[in-house]
N, C-alpha and C. Protein backbone atom coordinates (compact mmCIF):
# COMPACT_ATOMS: atom_id res chain seq x y z
N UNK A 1 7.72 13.89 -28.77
CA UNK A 1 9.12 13.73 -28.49
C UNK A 1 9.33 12.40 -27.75
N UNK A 2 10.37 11.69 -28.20
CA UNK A 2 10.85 10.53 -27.29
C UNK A 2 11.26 10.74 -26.03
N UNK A 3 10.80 9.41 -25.34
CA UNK A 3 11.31 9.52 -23.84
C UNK A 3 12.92 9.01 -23.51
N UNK A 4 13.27 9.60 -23.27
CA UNK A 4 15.24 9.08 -23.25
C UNK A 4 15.01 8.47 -21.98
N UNK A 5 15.66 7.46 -21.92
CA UNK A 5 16.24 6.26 -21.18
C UNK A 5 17.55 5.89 -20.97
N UNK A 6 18.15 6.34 -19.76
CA UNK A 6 19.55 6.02 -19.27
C UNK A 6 19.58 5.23 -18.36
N UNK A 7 20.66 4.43 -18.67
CA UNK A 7 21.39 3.42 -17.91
C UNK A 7 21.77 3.97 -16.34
N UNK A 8 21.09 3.44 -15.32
CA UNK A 8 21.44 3.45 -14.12
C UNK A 8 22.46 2.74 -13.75
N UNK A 9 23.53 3.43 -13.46
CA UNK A 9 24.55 2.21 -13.12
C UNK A 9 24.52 1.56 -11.97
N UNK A 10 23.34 1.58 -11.21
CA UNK A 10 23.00 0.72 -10.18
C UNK A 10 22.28 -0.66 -10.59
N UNK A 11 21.99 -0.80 -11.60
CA UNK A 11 21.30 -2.02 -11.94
C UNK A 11 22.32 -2.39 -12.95
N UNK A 12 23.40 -2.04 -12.94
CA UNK A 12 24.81 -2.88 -14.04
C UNK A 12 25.29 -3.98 -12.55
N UNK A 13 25.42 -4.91 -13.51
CA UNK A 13 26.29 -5.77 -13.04
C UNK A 13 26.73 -6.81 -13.90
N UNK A 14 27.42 -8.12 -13.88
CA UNK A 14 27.83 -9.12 -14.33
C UNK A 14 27.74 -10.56 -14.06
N UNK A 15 27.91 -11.62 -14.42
CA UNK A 15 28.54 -12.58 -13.97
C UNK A 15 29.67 -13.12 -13.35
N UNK A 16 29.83 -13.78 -12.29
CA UNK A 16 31.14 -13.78 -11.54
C UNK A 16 32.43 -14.79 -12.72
N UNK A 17 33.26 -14.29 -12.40
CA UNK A 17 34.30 -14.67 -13.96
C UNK A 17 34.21 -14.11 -15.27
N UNK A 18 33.87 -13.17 -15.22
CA UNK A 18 33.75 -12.14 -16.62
C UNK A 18 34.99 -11.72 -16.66
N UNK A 19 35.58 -11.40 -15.59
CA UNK A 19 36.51 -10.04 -15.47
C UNK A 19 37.88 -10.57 -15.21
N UNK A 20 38.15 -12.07 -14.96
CA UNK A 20 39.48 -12.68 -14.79
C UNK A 20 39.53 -13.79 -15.42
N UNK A 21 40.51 -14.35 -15.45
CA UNK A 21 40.83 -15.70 -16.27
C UNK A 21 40.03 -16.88 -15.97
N UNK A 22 39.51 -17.13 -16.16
CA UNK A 22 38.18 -18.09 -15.75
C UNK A 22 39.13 -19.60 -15.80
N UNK A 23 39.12 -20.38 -14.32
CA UNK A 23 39.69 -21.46 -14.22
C UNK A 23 39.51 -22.46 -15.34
N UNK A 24 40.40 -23.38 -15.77
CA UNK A 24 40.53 -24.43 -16.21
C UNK A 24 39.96 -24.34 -17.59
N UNK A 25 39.84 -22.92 -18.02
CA UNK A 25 39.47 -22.63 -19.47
C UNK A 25 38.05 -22.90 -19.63
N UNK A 26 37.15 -22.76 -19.34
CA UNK A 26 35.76 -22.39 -19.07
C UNK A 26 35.35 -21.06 -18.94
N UNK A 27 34.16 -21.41 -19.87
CA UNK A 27 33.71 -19.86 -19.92
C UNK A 27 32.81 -19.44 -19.09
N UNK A 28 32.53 -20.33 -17.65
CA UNK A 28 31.64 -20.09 -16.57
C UNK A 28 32.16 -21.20 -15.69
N UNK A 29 33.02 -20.59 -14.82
CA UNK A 29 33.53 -20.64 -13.42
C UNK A 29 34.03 -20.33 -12.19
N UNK A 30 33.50 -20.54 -11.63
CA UNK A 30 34.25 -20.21 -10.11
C UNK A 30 35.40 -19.67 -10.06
N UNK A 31 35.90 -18.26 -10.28
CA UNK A 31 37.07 -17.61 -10.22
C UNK A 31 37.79 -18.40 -9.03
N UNK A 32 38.03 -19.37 -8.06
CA UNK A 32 38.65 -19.77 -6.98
C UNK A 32 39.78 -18.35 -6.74
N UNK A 33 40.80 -18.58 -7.25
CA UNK A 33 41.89 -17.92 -7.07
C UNK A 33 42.31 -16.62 -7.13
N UNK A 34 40.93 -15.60 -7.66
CA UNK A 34 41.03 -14.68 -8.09
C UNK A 34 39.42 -13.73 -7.61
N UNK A 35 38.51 -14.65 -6.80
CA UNK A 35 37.24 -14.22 -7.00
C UNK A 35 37.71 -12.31 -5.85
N UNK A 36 38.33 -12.11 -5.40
CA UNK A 36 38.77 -10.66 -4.78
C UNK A 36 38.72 -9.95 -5.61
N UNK A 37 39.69 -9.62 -6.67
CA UNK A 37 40.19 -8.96 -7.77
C UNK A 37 39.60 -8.67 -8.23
N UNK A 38 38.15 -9.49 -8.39
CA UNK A 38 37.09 -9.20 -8.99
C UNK A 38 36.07 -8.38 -8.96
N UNK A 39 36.06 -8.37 -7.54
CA UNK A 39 35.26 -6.99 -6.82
C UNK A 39 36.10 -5.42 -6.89
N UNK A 40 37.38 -5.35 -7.23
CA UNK A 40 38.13 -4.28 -7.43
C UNK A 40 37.80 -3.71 -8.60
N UNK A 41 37.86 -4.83 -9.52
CA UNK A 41 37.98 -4.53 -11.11
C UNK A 41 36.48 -4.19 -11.44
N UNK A 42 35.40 -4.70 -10.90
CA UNK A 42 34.16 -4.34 -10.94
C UNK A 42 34.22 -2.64 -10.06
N UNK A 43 34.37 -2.75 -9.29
CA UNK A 43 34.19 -1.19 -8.51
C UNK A 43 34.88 -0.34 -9.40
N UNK A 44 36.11 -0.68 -9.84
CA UNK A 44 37.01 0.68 -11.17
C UNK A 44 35.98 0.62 -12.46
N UNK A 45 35.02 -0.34 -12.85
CA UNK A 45 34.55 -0.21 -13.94
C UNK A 45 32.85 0.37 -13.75
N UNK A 46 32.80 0.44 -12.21
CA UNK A 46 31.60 1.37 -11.88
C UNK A 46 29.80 -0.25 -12.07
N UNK A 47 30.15 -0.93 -12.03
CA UNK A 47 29.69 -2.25 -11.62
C UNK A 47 29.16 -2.22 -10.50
N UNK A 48 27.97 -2.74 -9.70
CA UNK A 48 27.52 -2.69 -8.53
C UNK A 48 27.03 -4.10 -8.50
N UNK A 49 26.57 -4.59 -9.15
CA UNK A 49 26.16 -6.00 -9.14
C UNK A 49 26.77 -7.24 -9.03
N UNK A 50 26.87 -8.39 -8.53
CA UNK A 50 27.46 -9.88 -9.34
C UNK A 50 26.49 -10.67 -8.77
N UNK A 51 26.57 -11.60 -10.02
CA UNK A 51 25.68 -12.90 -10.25
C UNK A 51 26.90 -14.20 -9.80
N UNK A 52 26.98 -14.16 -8.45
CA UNK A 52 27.77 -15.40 -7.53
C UNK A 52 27.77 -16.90 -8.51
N UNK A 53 28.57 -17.50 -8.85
CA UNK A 53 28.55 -18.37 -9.61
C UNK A 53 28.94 -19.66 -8.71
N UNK A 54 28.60 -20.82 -8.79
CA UNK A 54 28.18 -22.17 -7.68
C UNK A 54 28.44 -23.47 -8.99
N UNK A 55 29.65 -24.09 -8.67
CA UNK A 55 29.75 -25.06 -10.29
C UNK A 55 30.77 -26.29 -9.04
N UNK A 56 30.42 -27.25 -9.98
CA UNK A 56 30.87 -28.56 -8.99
C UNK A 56 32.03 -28.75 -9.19
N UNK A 57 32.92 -28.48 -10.33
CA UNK A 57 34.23 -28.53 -10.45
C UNK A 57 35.11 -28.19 -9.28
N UNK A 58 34.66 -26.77 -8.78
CA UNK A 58 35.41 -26.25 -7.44
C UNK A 58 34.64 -25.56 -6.20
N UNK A 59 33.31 -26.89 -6.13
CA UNK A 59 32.55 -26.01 -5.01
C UNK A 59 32.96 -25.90 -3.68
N UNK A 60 33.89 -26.72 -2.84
CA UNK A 60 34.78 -26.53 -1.68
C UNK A 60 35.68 -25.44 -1.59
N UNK A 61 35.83 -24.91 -3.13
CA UNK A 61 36.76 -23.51 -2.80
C UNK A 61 36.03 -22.27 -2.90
N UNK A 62 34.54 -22.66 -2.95
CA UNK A 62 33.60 -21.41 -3.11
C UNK A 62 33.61 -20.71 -1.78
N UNK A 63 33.67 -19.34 -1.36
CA UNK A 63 33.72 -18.93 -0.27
C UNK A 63 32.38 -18.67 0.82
N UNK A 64 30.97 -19.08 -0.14
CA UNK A 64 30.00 -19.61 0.27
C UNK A 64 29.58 -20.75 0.78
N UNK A 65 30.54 -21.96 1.09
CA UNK A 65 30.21 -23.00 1.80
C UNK A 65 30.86 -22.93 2.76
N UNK A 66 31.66 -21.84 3.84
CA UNK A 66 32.28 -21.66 4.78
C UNK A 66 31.94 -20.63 5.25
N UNK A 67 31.54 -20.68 6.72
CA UNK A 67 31.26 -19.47 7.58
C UNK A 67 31.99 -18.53 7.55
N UNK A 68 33.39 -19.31 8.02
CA UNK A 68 34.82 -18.09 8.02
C UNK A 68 35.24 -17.33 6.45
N UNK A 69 34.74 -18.21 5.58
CA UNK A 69 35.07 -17.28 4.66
C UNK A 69 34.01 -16.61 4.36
N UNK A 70 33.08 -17.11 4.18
CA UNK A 70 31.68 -16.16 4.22
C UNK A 70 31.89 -14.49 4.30
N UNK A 71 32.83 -14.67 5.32
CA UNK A 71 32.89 -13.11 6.07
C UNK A 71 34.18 -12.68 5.22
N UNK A 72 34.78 -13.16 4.29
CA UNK A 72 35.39 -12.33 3.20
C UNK A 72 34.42 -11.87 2.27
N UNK A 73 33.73 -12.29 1.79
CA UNK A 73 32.83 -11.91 0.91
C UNK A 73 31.86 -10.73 1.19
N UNK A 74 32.00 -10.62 2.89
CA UNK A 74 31.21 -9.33 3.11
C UNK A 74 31.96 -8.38 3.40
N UNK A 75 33.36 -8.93 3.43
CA UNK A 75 34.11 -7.74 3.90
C UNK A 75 34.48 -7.14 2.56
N UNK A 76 34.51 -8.10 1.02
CA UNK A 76 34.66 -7.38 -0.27
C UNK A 76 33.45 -6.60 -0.56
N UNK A 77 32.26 -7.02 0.01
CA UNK A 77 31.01 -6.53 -0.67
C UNK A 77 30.56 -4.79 -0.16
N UNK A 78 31.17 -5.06 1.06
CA UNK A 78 31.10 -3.71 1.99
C UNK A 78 32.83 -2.46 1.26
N UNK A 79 33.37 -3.52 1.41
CA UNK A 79 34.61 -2.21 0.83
C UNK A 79 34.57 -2.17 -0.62
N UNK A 80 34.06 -2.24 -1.29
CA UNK A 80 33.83 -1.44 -2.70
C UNK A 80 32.26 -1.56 -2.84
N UNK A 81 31.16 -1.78 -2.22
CA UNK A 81 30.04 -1.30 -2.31
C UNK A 81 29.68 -2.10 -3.70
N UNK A 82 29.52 -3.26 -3.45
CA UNK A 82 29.26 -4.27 -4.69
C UNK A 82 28.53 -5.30 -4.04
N UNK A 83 27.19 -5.67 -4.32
CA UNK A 83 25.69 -6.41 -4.38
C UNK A 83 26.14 -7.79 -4.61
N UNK A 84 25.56 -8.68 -3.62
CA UNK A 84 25.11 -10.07 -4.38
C UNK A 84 23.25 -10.25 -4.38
N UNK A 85 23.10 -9.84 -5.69
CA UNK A 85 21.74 -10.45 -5.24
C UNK A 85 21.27 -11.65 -6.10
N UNK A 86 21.97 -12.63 -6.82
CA UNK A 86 21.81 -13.79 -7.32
C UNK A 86 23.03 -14.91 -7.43
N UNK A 87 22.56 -15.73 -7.66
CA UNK A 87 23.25 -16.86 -7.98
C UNK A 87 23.25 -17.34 -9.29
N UNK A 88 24.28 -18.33 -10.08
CA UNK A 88 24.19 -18.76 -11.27
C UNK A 88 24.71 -20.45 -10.62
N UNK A 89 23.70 -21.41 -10.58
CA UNK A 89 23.80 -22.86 -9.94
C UNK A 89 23.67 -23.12 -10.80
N UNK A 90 25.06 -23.57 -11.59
CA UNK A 90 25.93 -24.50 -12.76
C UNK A 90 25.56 -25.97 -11.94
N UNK A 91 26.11 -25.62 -10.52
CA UNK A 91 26.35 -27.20 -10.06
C UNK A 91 24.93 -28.35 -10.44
N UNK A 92 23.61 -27.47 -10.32
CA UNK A 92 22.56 -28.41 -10.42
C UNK A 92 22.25 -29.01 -11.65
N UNK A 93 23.18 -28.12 -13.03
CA UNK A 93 23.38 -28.24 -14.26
C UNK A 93 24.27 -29.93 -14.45
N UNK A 94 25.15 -29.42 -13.90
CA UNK A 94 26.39 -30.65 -13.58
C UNK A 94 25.81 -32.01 -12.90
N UNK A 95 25.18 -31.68 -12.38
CA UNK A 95 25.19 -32.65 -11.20
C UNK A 95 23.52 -32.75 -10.17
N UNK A 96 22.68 -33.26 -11.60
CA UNK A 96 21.44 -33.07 -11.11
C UNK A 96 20.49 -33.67 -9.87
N UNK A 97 20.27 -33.42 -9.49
CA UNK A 97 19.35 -34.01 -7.80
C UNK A 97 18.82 -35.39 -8.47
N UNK A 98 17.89 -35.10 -9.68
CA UNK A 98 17.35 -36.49 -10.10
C UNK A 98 17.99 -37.43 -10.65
C-alpha cells in the first residue's frame, strides 16, 4: 500500500507580492504600499510563511531598513501568526557588489 502524504500547512507559504498588485507592474516587488494586507490575506488563506522580498527600485520603503518600522513587521508577524524565514535579494540581482 502507498504511503499518503499531506500537505502541512505549516510549511505553505509564498513570495512577498503574490497576493497584491505588485508595484510598477512587476512581477517581483516590494509591495511598498500594501506589504500589511498581505499578512491578512495570507492568514485568511491559511499561509504561514513569506519569502521577504529586498529589490532596489524601492529599498528605502522596505520596512527592513528601519528600526521603527522594523517593529511593524513584528507586530504583523505576531498578530496573524505568519513566519519570515527568508529573503528573495532582487537588489543584488539589480545592482551587483562586483
Amino acid at each position: 500500500m502507498a504511503e499518503q502524504r499531506f500537505i502541512n500547512s505549516k510549511n505553505l507559504g509564498f513570495m512577498q507580492g503574490r497576493l497584491v498588485d505588485s508595484p510598477y507592474g512587476l512581477i517581483q516587488c516590494f509591495p511598498a504600499k500594501s506589504w500589511k494586507k498581505e499578512f491578512k490575506i495570507a492568514s485568511e488563506n491559511n499561509l504561514q510563511l513569506i519569502e521577504w522580498t529586498v529589490n532596489k527600485l524601492n529599498l528605502l520603503s522596505n520596512p527592513l531598513f528601519s528600526k521603527k518600522r522594523l517593529k511593524e513587521i513584528l507586530i504583523e508577524k505576531k498578530k496573524y501568526n505568519i513566519k519570515i524565514n527568508s529573503l528573495t535579494c532582487d537588489f543584488f540581482m539589480e545592482k551587483p557588489f562586483f
